[in-house]
PDB file of N, CA and C in Angstrom:
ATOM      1  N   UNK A   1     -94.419  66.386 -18.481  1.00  0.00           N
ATOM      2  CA  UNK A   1     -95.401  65.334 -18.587  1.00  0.00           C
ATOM      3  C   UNK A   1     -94.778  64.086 -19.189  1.00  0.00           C
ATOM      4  N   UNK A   2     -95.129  62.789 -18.874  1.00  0.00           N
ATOM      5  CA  UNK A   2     -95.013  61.483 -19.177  1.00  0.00           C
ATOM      6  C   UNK A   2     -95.870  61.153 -19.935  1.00  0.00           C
ATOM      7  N   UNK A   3     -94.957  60.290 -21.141  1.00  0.00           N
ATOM      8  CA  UNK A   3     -95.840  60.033 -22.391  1.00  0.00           C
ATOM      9  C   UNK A   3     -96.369  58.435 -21.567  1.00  0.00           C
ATOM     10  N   UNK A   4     -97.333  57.955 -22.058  1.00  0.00           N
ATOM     11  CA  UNK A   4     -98.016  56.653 -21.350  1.00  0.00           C
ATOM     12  C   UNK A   4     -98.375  56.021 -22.761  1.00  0.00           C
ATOM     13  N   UNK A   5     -98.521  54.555 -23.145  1.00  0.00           N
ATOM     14  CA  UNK A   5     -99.617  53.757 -24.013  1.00  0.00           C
ATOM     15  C   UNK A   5    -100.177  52.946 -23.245  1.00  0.00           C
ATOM     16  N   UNK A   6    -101.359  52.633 -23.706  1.00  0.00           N
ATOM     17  CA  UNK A   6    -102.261  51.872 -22.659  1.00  0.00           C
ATOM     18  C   UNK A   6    -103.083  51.230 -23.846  1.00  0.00           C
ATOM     19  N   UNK A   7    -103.331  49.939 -23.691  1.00  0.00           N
ATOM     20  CA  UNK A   7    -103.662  48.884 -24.650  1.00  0.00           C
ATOM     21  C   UNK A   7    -104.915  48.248 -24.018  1.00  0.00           C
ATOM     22  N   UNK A   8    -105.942  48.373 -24.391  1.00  0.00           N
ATOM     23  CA  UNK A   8    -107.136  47.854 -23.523  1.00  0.00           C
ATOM     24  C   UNK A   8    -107.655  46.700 -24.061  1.00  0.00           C
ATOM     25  N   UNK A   9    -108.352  45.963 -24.082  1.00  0.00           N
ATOM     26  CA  UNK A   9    -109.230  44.879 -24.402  1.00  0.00           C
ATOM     27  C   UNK A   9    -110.671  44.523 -23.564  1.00  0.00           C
ATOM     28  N   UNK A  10    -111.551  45.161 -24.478  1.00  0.00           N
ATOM     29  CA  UNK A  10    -112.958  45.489 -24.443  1.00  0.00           C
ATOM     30  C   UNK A  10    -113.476  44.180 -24.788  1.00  0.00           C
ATOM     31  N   UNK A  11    -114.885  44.259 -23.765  1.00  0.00           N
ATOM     32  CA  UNK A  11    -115.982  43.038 -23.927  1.00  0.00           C
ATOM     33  C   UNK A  11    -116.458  43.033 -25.761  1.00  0.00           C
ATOM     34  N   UNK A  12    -116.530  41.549 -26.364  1.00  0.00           N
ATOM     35  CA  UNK A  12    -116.733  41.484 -27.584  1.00  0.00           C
ATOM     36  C   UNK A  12    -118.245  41.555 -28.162  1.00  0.00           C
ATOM     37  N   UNK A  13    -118.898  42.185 -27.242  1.00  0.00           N
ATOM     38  CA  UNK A  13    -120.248  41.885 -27.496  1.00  0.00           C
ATOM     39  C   UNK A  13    -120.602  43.655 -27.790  1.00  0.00           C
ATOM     40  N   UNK A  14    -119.941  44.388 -27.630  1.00  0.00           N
ATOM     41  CA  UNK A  14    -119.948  45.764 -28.399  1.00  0.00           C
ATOM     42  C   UNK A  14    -119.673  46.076 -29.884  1.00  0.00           C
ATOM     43  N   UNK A  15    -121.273  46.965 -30.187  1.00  0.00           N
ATOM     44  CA  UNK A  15    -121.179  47.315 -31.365  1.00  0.00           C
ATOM     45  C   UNK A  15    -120.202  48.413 -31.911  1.00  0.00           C
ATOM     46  N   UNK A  16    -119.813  48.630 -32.792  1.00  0.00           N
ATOM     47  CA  UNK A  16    -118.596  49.623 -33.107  1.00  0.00           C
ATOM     48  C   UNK A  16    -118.947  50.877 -32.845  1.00  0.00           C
ATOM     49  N   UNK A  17    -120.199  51.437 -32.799  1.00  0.00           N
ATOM     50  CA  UNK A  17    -120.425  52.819 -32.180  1.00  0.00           C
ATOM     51  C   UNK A  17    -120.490  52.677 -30.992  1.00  0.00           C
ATOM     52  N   UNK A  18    -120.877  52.027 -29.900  1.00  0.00           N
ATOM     53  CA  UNK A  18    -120.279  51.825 -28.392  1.00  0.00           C
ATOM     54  C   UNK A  18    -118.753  51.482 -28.393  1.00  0.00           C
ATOM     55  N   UNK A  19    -117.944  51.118 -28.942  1.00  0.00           N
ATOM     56  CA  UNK A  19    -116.837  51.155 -28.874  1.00  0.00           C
ATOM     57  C   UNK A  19    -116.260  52.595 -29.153  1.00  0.00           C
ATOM     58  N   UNK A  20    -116.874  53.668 -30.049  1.00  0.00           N
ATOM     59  CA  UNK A  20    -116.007  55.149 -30.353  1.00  0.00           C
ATOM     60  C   UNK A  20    -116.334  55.792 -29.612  1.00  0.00           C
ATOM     61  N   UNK A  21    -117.761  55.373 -28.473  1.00  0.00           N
ATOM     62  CA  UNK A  21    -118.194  56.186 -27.216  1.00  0.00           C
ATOM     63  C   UNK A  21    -117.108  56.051 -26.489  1.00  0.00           C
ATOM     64  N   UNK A  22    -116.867  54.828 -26.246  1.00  0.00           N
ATOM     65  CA  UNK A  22    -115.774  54.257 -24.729  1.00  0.00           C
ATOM     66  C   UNK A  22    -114.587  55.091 -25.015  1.00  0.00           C
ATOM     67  N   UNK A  23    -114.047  55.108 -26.630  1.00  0.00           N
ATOM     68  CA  UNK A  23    -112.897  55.949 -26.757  1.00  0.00           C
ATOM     69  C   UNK A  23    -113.016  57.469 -26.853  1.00  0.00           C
ATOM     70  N   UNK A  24    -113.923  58.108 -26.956  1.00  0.00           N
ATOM     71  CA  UNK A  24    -114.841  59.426 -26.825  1.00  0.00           C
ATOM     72  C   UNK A  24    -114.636  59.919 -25.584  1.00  0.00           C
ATOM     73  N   UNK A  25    -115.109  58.838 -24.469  1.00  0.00           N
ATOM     74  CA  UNK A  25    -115.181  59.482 -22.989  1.00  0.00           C
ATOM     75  C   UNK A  25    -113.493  58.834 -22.672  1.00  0.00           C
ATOM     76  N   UNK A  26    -113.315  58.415 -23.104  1.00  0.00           N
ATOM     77  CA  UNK A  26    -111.461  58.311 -22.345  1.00  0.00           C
ATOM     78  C   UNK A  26    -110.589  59.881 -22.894  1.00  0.00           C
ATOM     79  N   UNK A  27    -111.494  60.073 -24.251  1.00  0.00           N
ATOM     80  CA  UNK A  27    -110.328  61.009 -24.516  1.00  0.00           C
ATOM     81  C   UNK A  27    -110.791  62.362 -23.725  1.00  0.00           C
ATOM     82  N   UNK A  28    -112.134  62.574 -23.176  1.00  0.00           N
ATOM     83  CA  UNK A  28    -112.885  63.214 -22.138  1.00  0.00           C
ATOM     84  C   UNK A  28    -111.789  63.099 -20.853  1.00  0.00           C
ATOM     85  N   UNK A  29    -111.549  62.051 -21.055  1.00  0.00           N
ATOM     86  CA  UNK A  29    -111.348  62.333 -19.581  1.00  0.00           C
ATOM     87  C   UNK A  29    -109.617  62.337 -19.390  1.00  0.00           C
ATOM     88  N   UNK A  30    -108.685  61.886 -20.338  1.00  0.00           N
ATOM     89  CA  UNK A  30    -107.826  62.236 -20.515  1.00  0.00           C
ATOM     90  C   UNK A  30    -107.764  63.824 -20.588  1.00  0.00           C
ATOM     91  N   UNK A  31    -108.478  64.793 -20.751  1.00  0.00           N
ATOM     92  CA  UNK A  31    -108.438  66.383 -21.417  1.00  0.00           C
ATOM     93  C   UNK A  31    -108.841  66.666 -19.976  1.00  0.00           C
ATOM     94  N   UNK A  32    -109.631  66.147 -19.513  1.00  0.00           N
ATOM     95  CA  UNK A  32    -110.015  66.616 -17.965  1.00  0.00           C
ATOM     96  C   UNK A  32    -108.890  66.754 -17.310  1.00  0.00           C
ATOM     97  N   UNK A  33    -108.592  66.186 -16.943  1.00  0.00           N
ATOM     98  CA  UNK A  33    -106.961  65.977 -16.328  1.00  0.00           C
ATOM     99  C   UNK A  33    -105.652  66.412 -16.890  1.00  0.00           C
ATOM    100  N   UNK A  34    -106.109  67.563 -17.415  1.00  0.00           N
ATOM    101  CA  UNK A  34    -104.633  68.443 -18.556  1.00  0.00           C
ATOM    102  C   UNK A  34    -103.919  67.256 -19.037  1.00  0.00           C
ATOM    103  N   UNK A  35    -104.125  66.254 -19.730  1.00  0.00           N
ATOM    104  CA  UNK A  35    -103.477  65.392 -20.639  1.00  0.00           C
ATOM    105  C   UNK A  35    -103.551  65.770 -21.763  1.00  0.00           C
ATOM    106  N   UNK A  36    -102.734  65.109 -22.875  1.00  0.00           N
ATOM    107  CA  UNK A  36    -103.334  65.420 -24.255  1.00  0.00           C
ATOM    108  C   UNK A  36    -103.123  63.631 -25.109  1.00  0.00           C
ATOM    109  N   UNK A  37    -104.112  63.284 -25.968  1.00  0.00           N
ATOM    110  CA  UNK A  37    -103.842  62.091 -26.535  1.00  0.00           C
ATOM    111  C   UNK A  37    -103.309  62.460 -27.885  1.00  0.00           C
ATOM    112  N   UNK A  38    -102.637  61.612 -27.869  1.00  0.00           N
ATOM    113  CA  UNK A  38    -101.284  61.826 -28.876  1.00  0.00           C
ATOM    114  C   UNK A  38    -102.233  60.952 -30.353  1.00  0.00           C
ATOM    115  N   UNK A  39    -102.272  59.879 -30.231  1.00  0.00           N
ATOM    116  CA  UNK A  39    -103.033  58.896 -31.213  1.00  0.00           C
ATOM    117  C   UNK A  39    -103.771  58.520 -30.138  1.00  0.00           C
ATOM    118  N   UNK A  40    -104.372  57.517 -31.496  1.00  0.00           N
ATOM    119  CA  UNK A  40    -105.390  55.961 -30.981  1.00  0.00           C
ATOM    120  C   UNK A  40    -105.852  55.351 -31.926  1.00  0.00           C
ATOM    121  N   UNK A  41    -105.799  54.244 -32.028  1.00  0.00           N
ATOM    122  CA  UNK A  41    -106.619  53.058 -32.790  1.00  0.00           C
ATOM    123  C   UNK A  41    -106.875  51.932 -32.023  1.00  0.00           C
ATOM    124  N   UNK A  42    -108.083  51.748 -32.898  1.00  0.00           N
ATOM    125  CA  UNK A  42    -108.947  50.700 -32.473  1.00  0.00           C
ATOM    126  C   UNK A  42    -108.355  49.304 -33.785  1.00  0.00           C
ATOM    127  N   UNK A  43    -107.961  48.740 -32.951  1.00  0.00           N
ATOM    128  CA  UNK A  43    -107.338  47.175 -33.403  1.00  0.00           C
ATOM    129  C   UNK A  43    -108.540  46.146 -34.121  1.00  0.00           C
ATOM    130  N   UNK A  44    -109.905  46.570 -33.047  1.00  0.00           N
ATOM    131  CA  UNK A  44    -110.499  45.557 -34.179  1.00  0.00           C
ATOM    132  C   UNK A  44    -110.830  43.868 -33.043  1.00  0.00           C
ATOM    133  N   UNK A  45    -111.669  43.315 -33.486  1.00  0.00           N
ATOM    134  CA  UNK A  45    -112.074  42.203 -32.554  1.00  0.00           C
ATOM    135  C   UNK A  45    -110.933  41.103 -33.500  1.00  0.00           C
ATOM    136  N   UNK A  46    -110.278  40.840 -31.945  1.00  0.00           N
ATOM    137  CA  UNK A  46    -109.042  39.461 -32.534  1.00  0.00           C
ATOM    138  C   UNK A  46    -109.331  38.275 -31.382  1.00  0.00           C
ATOM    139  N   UNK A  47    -109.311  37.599 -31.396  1.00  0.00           N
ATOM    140  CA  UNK A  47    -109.411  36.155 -30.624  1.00  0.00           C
ATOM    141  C   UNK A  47    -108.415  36.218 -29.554  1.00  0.00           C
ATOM    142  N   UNK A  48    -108.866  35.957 -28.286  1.00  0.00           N
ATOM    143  CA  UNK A  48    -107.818  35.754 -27.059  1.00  0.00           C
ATOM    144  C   UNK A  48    -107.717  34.822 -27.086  1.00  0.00           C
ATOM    145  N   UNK A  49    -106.148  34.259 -26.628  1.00  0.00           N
ATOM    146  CA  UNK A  49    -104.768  33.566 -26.381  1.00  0.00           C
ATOM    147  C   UNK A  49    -105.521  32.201 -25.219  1.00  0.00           C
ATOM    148  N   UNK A  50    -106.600  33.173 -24.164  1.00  0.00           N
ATOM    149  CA  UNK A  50    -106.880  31.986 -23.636  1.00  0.00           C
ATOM    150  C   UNK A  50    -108.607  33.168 -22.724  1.00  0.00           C
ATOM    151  N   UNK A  51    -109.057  31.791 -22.196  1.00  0.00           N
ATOM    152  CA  UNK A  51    -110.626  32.865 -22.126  1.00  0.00           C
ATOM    153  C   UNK A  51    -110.436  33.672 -21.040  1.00  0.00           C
ATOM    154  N   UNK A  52    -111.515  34.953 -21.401  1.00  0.00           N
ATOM    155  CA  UNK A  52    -111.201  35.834 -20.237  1.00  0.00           C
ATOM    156  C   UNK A  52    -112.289  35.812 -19.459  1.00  0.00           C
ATOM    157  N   UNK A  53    -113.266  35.893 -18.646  1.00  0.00           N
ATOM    158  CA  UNK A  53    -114.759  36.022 -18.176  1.00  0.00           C
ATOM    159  C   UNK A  53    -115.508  35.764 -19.225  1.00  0.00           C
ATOM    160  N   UNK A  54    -115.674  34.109 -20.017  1.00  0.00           N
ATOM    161  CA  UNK A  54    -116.178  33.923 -20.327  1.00  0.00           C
ATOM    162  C   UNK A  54    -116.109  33.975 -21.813  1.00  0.00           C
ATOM    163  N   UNK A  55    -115.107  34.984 -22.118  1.00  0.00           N
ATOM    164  CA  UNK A  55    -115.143  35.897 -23.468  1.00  0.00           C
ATOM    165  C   UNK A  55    -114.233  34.769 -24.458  1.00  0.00           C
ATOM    166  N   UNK A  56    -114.172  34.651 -25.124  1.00  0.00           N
ATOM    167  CA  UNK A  56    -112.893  33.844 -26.457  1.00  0.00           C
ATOM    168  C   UNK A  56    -112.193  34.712 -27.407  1.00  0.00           C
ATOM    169  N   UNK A  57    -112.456  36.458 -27.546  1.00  0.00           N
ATOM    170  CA  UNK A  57    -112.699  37.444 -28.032  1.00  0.00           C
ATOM    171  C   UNK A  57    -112.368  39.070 -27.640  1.00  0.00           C
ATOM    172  N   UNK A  58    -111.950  39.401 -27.870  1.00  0.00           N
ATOM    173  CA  UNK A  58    -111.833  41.324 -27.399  1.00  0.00           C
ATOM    174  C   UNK A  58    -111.851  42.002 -28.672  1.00  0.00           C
ATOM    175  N   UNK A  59    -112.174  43.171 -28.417  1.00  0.00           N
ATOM    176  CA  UNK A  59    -112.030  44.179 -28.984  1.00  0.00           C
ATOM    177  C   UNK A  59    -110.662  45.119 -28.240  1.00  0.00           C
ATOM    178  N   UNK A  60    -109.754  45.272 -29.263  1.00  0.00           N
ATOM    179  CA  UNK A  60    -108.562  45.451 -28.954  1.00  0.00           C
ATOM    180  C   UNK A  60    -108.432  47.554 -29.120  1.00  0.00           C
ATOM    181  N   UNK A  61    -107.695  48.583 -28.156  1.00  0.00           N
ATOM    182  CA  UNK A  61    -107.909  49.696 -28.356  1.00  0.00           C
ATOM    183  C   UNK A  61    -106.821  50.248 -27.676  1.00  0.00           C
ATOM    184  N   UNK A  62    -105.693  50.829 -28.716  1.00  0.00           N
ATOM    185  CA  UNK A  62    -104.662  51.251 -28.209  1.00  0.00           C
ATOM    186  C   UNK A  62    -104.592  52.561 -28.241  1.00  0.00           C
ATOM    187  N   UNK A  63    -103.827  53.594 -26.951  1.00  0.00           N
ATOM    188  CA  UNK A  63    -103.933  55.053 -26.802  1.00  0.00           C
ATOM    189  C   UNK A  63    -102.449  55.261 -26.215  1.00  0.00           C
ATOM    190  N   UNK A  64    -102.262  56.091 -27.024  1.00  0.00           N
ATOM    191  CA  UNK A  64    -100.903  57.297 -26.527  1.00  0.00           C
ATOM    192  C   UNK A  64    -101.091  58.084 -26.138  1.00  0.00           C
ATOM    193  N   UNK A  65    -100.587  58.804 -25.100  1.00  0.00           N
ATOM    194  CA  UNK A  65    -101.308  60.052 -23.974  1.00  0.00           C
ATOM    195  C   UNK A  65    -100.347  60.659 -23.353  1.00  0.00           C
ATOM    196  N   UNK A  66    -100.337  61.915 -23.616  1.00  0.00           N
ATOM    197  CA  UNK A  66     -99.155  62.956 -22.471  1.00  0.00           C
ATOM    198  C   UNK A  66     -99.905  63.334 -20.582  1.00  0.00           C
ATOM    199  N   UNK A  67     -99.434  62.699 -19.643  1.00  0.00           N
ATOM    200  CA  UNK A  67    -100.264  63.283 -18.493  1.00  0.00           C
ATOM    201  C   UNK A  67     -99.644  62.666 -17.499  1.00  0.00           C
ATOM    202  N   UNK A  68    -100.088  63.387 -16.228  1.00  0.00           N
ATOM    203  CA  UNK A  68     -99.130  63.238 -15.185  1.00  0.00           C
ATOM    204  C   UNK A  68     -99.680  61.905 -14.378  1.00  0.00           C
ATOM    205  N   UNK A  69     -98.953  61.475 -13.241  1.00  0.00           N
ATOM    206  CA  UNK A  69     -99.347  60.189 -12.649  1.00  0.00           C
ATOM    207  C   UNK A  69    -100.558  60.211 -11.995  1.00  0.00           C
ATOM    208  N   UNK A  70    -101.286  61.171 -11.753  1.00  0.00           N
ATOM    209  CA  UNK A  70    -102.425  61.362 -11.709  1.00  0.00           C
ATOM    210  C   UNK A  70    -103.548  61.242 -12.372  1.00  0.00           C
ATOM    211  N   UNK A  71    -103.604  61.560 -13.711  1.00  0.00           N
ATOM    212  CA  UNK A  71    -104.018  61.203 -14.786  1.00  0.00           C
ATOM    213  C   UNK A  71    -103.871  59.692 -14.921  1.00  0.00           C
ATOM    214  N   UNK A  72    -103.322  58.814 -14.774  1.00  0.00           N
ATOM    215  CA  UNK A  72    -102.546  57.605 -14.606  1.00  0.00           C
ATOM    216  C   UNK A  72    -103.402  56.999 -13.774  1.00  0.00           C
ATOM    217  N   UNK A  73    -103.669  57.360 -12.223  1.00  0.00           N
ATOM    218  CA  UNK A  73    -104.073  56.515 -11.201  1.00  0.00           C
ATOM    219  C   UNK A  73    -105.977  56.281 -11.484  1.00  0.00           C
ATOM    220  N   UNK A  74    -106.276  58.008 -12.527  1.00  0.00           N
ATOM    221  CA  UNK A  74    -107.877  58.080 -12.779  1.00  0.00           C
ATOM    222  C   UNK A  74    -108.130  57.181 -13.590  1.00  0.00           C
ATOM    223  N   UNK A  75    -107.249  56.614 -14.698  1.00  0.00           N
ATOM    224  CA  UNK A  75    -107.625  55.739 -15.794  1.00  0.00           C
ATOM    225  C   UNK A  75    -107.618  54.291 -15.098  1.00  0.00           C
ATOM    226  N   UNK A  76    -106.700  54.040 -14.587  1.00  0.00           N
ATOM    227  CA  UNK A  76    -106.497  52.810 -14.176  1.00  0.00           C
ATOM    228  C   UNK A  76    -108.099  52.508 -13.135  1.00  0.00           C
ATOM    229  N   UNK A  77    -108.340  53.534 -12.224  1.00  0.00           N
ATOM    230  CA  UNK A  77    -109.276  53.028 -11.704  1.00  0.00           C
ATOM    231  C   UNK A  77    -110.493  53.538 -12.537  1.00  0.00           C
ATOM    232  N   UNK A  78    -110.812  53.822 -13.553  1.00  0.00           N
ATOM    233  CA  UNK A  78    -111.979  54.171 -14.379  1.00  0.00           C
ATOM    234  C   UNK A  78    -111.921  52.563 -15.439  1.00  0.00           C
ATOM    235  N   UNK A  79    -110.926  52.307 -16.095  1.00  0.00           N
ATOM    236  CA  UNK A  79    -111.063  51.147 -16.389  1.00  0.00           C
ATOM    237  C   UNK A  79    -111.226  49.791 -15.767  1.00  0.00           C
ATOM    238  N   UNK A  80    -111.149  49.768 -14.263  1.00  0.00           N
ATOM    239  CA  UNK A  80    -111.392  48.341 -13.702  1.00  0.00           C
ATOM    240  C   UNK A  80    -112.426  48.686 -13.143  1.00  0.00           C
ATOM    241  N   UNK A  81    -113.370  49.994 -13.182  1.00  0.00           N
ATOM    242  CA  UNK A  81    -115.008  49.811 -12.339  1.00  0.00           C
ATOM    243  C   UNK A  81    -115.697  49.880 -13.885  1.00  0.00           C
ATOM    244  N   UNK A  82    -115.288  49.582 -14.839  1.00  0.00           N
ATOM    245  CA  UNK A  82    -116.104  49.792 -16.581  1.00  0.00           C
ATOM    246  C   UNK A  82    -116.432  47.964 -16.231  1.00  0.00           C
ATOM    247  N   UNK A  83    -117.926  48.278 -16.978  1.00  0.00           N
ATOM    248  CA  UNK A  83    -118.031  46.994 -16.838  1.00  0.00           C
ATOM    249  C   UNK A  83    -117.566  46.352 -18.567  1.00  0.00           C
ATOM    250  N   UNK A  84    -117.598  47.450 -19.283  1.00  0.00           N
ATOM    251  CA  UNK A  84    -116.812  46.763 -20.755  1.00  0.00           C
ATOM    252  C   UNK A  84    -115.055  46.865 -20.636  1.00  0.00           C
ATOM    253  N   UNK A  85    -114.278  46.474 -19.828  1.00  0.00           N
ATOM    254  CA  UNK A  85    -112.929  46.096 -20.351  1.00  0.00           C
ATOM    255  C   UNK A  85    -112.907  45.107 -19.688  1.00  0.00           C
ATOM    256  N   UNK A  86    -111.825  44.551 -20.338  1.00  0.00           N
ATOM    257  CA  UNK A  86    -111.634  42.761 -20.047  1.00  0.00           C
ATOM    258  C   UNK A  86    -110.467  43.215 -19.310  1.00  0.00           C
ATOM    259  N   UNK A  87    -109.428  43.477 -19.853  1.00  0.00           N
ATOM    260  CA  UNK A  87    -107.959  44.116 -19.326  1.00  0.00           C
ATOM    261  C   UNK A  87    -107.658  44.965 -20.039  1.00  0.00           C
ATOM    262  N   UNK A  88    -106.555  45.972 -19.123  1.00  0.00           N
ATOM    263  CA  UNK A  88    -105.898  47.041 -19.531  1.00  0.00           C
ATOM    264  C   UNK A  88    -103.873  46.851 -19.091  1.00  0.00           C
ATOM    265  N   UNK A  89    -103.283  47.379 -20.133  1.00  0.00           N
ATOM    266  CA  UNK A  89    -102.185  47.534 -19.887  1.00  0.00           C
ATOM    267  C   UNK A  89    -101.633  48.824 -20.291  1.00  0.00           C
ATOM    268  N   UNK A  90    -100.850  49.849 -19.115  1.00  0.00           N
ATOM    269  CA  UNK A  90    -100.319  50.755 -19.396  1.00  0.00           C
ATOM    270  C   UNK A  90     -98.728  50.682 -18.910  1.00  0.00           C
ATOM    271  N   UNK A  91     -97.873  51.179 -20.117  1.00  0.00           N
ATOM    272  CA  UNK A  91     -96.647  51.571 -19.852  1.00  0.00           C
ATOM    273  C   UNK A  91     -95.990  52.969 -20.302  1.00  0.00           C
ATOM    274  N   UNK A  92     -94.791  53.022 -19.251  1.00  0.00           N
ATOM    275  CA  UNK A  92     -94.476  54.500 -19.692  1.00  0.00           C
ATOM    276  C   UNK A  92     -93.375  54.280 -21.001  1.00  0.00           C
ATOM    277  N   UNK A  93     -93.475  55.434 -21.726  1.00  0.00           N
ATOM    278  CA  UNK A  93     -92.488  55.292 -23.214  1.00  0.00           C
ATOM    279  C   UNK A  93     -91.434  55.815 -22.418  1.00  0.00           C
ATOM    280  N   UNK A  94     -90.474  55.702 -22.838  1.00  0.00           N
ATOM    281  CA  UNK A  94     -88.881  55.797 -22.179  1.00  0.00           C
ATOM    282  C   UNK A  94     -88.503  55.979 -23.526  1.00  0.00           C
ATOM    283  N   UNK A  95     -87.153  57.209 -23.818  1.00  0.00           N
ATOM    284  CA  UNK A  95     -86.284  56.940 -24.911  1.00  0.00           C
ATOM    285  C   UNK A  95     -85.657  56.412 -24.126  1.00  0.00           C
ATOM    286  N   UNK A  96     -85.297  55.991 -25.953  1.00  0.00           N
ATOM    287  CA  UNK A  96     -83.948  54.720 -25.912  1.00  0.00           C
ATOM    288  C   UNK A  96     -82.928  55.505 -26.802  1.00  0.00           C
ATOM    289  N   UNK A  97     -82.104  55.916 -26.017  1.00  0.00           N
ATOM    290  CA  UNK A  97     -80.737  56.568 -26.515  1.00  0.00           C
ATOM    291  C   UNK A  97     -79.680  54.975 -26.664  1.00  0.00           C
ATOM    292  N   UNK A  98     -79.300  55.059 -28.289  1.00  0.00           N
ATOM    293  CA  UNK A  98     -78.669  54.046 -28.464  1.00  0.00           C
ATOM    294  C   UNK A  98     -76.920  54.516 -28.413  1.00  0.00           C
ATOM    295  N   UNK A  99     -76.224  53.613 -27.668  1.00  0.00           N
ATOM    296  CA  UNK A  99     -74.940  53.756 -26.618  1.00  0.00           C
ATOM    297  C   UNK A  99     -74.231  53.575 -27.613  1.00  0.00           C
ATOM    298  N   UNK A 100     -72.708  54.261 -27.746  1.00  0.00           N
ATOM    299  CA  UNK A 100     -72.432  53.877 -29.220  1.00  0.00           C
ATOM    300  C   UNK A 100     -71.134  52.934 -28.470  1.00  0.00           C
ATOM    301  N   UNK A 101     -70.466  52.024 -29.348  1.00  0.00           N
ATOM    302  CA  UNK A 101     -70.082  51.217 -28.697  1.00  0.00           C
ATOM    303  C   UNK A 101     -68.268  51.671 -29.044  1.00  0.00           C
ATOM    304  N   UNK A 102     -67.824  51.690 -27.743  1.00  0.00           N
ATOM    305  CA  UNK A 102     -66.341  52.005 -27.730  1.00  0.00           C
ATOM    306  C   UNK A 102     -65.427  51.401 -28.376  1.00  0.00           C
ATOM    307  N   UNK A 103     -64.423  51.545 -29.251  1.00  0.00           N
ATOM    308  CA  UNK A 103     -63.535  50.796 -30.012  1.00  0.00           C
ATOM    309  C   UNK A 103     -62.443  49.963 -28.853  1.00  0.00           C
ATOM    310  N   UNK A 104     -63.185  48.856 -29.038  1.00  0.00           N
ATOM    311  CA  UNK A 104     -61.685  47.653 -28.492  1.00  0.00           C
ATOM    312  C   UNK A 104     -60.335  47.845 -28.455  1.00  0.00           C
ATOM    313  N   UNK A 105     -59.546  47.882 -27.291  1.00  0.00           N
ATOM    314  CA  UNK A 105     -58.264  48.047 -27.329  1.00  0.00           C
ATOM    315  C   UNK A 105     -57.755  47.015 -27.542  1.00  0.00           C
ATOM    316  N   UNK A 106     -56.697  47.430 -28.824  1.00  0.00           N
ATOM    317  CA  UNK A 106     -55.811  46.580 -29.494  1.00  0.00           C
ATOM    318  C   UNK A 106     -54.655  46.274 -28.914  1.00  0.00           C
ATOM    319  N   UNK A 107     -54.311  44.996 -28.263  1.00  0.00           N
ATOM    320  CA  UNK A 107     -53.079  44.708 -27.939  1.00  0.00           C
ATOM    321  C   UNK A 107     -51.862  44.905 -29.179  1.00  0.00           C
ATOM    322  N   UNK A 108     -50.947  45.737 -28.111  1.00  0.00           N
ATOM    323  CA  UNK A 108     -49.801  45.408 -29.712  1.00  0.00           C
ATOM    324  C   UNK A 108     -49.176  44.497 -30.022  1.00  0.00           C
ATOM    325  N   UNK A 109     -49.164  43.851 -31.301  1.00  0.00           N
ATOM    326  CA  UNK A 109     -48.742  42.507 -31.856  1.00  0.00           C
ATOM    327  C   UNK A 109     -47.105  41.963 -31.222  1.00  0.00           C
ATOM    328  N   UNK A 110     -46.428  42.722 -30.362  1.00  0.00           N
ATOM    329  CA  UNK A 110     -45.485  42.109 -29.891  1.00  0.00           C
ATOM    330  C   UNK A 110     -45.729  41.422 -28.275  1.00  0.00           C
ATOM    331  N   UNK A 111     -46.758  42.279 -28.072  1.00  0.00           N
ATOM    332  CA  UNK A 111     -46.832  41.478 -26.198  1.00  0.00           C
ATOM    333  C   UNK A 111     -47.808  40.391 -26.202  1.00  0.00           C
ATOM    334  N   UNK A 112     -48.685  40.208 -27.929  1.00  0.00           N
ATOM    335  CA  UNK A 112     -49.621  39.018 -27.862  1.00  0.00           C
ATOM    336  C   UNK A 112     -48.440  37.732 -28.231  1.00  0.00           C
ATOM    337  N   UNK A 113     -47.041  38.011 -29.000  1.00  0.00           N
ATOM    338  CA  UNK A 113     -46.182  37.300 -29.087  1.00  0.00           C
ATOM    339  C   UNK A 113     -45.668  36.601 -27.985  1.00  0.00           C
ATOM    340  N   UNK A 114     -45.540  37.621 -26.930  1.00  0.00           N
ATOM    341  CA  UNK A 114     -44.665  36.969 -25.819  1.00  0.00           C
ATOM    342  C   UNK A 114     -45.691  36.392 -24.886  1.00  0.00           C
ATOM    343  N   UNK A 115     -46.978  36.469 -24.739  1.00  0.00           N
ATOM    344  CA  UNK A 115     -47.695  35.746 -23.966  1.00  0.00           C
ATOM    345  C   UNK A 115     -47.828  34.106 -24.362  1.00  0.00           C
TER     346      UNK A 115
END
């Protein structure tokens, strides 16, 4: 399974218990689909960058999730027929194996002479 985060931004006109529903039935439906959610938090209403349908505002709701691309294709289209999300962004986590870096070959101090 593929780990996923997916960062949503919900209509601002939701009260905070309709907001733990919306994350209630995602994690529903993440479990439906043999996923498992790893975390989640809710970010909290922050001001958008520029307006979205009207909005100046989101409610911001980030999720980590183990599940296959299937699981993947249900969210994506469960969040654009919701009439509470503004946008959604999902990416896959990738390690990052850090490359260790090879020691520079040293010219020997007599052939940097003769060049």
């Amino acid at each position: 399974m593929q780990i996923y985060e997916t960062v949503l931004i919900l209509k601002p006109l939701l009260a905070d218990p309709e907001v733990v529903e919306f994350v209630d039935k995602t994690k529903v439906a993440i479990a439906g689909e043999s996923g498992e959610l790893l975390t989640h938090e809710v970010w909290g209403r922050r001001k958008l960058t520029h307006i979205i349908g009207k909005a100046r505002e989101g409610i911001y709701v980030y999720l980590k999730y183990k599940g296959n691309p299937a699981l993947l294709k249900k969210l994506a289209h469960s969040f654009g027929v919701s009439d509470t999300v503004l946008r959604d962004m999902t990416v896959a986590v990738r390690d990052r194996k850090i490359r260790e870096k090879k020691p520079k070959k040293v010219k020997p101090a007599s052939a940097v002479a003769q060049a």
